[in-house]
C-alpha atoms as a PDB file:
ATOM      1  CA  UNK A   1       2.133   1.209  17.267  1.00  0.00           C
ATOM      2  CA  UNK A   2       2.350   3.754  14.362  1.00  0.00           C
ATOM      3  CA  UNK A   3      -0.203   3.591  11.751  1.00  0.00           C
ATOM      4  CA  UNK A   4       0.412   4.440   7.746  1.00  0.00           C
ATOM      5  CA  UNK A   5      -1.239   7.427   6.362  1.00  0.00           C
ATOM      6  CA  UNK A   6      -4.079   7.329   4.411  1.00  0.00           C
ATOM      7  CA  UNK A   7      -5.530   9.142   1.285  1.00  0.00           C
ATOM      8  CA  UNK A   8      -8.685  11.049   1.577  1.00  0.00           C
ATOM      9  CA  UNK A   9     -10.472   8.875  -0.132  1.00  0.00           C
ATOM     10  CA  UNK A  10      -9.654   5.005  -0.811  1.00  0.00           C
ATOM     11  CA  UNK A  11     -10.663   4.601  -4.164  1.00  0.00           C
ATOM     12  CA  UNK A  12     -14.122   2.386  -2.774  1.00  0.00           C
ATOM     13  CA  UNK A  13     -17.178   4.983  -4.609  1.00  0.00           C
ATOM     14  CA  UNK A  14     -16.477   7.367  -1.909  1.00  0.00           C
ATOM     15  CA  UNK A  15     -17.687   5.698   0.975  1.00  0.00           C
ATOM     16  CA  UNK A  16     -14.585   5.678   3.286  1.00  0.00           C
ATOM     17  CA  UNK A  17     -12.819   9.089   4.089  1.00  0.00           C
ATOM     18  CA  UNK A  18     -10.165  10.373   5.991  1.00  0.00           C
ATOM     19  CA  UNK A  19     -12.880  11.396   9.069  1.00  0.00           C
ATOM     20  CA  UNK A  20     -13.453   6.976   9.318  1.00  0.00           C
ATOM     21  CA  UNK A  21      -9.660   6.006   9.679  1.00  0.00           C
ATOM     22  CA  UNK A  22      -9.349   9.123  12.518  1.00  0.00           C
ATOM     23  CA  UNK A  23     -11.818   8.032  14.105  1.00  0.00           C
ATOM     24  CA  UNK A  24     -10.842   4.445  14.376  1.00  0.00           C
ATOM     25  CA  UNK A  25      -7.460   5.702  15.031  1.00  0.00           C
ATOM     26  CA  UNK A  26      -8.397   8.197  17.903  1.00  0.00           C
ATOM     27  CA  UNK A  27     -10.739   5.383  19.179  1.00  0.00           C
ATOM     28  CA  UNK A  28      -8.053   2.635  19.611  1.00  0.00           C
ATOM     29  CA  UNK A  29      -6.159   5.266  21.998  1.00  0.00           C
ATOM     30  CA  UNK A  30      -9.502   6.489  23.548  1.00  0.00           C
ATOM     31  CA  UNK A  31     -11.225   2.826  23.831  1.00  0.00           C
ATOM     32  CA  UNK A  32     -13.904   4.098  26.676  1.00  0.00           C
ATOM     33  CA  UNK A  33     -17.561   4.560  27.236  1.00  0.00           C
ATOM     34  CA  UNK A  34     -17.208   8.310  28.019  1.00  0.00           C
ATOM     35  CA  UNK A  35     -14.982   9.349  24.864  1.00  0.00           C
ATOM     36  CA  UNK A  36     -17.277   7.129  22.880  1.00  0.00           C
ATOM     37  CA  UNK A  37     -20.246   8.782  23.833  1.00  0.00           C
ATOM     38  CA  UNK A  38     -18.884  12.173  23.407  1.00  0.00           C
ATOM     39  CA  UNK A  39     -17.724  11.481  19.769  1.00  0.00           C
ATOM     40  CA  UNK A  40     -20.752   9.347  19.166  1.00  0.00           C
ATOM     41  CA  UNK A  41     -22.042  11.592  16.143  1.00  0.00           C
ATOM     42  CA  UNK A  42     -18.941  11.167  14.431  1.00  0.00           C
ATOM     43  CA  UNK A  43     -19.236   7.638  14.849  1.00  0.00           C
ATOM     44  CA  UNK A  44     -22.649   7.389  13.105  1.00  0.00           C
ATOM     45  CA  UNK A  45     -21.712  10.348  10.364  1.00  0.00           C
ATOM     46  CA  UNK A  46     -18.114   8.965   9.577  1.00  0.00           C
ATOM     47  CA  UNK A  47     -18.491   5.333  10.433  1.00  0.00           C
ATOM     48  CA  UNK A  48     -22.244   3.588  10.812  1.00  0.00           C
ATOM     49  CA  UNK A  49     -23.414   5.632   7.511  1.00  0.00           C
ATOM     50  CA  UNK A  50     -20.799   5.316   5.305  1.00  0.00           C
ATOM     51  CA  UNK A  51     -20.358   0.925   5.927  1.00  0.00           C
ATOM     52  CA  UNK A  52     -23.921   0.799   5.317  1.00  0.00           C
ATOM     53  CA  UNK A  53     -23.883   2.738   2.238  1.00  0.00           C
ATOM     54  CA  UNK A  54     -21.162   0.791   0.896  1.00  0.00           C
ATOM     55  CA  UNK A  55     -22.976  -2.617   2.261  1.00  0.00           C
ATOM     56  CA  UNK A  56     -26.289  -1.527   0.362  1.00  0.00           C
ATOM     57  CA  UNK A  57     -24.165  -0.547  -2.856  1.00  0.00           C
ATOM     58  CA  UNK A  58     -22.039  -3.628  -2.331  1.00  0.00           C
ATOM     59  CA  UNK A  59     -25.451  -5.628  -1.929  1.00  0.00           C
ATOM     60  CA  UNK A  60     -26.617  -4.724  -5.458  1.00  0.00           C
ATOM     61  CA  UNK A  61     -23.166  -6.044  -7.223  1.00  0.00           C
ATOM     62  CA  UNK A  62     -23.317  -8.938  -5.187  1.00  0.00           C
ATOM     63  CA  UNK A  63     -26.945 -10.577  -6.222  1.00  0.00           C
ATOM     64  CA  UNK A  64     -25.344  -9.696  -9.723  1.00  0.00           C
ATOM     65  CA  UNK A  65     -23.193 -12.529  -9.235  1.00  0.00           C
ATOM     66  CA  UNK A  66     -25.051 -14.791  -7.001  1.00  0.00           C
ATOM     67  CA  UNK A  67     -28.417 -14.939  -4.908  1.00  0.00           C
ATOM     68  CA  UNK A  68     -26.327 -17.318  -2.552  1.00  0.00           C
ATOM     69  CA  UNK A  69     -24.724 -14.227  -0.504  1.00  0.00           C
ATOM     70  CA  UNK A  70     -26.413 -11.397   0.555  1.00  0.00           C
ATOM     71  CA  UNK A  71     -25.190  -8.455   1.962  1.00  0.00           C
ATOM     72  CA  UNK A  72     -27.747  -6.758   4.433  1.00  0.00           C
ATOM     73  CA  UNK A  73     -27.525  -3.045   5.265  1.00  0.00           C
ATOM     74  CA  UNK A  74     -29.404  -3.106   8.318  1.00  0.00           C
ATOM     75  CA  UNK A  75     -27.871  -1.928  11.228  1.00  0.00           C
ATOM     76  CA  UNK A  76     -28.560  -4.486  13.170  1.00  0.00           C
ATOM     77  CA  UNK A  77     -28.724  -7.773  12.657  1.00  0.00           C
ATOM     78  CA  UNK A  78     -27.470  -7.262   9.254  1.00  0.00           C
ATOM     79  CA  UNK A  79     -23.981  -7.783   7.610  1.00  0.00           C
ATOM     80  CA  UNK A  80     -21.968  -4.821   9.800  1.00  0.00           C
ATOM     81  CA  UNK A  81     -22.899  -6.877  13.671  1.00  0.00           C
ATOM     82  CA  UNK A  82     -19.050  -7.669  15.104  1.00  0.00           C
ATOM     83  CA  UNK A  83     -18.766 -11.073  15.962  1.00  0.00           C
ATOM     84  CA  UNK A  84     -17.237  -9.841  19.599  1.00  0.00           C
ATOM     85  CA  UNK A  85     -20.559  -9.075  20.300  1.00  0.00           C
ATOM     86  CA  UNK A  86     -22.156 -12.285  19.807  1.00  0.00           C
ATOM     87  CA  UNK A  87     -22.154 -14.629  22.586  1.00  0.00           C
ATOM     88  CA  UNK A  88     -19.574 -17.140  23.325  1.00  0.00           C
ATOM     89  CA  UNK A  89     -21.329 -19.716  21.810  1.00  0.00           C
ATOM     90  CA  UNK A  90     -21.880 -18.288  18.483  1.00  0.00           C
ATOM     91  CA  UNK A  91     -18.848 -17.027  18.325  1.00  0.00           C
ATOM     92  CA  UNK A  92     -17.542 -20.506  18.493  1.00  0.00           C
ATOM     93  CA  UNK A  93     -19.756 -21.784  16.249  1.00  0.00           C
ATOM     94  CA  UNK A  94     -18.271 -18.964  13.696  1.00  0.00           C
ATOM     95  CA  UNK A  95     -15.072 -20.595  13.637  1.00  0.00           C
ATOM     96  CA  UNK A  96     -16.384 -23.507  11.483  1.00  0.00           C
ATOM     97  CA  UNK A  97     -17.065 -20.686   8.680  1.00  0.00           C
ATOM     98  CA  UNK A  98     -15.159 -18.780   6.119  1.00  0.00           C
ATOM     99  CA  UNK A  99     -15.991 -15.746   6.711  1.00  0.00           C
ATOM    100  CA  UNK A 100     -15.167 -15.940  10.839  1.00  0.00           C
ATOM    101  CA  UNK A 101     -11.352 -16.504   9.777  1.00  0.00           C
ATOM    102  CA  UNK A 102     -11.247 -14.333   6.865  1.00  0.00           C
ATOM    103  CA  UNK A 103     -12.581 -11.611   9.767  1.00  0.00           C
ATOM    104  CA  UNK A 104     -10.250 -12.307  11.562  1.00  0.00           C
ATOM    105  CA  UNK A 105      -7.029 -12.175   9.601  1.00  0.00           C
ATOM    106  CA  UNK A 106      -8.478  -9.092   8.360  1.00  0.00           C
ATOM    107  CA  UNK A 107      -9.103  -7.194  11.418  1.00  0.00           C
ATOM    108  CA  UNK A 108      -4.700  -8.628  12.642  1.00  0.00           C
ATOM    109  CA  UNK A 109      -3.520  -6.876   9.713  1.00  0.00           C
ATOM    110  CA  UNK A 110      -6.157  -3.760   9.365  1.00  0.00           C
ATOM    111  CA  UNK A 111      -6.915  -3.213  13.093  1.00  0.00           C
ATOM    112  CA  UNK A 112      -3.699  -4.271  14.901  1.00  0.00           C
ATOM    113  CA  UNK A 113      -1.439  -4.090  11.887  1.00  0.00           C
ATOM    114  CA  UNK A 114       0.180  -7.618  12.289  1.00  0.00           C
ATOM    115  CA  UNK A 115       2.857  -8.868   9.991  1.00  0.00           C
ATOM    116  CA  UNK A 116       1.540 -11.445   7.352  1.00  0.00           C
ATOM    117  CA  UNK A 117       3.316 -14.113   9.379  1.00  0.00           C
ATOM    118  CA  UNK A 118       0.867 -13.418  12.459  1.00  0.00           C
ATOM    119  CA  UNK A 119      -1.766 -14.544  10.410  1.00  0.00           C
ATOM    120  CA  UNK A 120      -0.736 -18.689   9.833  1.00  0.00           C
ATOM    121  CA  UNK A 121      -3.325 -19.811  11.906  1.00  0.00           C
ATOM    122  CA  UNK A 122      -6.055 -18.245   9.620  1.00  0.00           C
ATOM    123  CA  UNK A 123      -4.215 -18.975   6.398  1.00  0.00           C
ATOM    124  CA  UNK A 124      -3.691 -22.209   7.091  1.00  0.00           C
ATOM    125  CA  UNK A 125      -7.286 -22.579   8.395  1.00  0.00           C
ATOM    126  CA  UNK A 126      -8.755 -21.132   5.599  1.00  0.00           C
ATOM    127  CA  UNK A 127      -6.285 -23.069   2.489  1.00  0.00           C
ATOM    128  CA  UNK A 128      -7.251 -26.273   4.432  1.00  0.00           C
ATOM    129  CA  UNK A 129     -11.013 -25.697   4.331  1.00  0.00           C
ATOM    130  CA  UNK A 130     -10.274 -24.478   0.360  1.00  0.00           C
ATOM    131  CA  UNK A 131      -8.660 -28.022  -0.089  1.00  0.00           C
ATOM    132  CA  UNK A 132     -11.355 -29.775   1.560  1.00  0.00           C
ATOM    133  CA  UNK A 133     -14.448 -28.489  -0.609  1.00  0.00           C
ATOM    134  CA  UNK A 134     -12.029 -28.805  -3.852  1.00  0.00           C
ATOM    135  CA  UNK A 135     -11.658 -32.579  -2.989  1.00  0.00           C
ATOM    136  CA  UNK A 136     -15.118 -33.026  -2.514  1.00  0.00           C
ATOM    137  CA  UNK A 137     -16.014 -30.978  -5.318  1.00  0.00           C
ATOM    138  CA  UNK A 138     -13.803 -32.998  -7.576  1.00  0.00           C
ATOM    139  CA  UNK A 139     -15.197 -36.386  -5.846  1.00  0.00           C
ATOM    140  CA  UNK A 140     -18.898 -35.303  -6.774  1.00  0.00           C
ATOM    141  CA  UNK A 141     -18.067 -34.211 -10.365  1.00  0.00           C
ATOM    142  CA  UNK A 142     -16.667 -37.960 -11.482  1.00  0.00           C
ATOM    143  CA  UNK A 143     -20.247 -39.258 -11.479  1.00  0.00           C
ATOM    144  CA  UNK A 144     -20.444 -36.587 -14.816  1.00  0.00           C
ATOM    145  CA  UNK A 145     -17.665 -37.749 -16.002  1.00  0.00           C
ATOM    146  CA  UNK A 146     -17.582 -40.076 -18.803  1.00  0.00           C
ATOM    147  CA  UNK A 147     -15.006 -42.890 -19.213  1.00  0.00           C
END
C-alpha cells in the first residue's frame, strides 16, 4: 500500500511534523519489538510528546466549550491509551460509544487508508446512534413546548 505525501507541518499549532508520519510509516513495515525498541526515542520525541502537547493544548479549547469532555494529557490512563490495549471486555463495552466507532473509522482511513466505502459499518453505526438521541431529544423537549 502506497501512502500520500505529507507537508512538514499539518497546519495543527505545530504539533505534528514530518518525523511523526515517518515514523508511523517506517513502523507499519517494521511492526516488531526489536525495531521498536531501537527507534524508541523517536517514538517518544516525534510521537508520545507531540499528541500530548496537542491533547493538553486541545484540553484548554475544549473546557471552553464544555466541562462535559475532557481531554487528559497523561500518558497513561489519559486520552492517548489505544483501545487494542484494553482488554476484551472493555473493548466490547467501547462499541456502545461514539467515540469507539468514530476511532475506528478514523484509524481505516488514516492508518490503513481504506476507501470511504470500507467504512459503512461505522457510518451507519454512528448516523443511527445520531438518530436515536435526536428522537429522544425531540421526545423530551415537547413537555416545553406549549400548545
Amino acid at each position: 500500500m502506497g501512502s500520500a505525501p505529507r507537508s512538514g507541518r499539518t497546519g495543527n499549532g505545530g504539533h505534528f511534523t514530518e518525523g511523526l508520519f515517518r515514523f508511523l510509516t517506517e513502523l507499519r513495515a517494521n511492526n516488531d519489538r526489536v525495531w521498536f525498541h531501537a527507534n524508541k526515542n523517536r517514538y517518544e520525541s516525534e510521537v508520545k510528546e507531540p499528541m500530548l502537547r496537542f491533547i493538553a493544548d486541545f484540553g484548554e479549547r475544549l473546557r471552553a466549550i464544555s466541562r462535559n469532555f475532557d481531554a487528559d494529557p497523561r500518558p497513561v490512563g489519559g486520552s492517548m491509551f489505544p483501545r487494542f490495549m484494553m482488554s476484551d471486555a472493555l473493548q466490547t463495552a467501547g462499541l456502545f460509544t461514539f467515540n469507539a466507532w468514530a476511532l475506528d473509522g478514523y484509524q481505516k482511513v488514516f492508518w490503513y487508508e481504506a476507501r470511504l466505502w470500507q467504512l459503512w459499518p461505522q457510518v451507519l453505526v454512528l448516523a443511527a446512534l445520531a438518530a436515536v438521541f435526536l428522537l429522544g431529544a425531540r421526545l423530551l423537549a415537547r413537555r416545553w413546548e406549549t400548545v
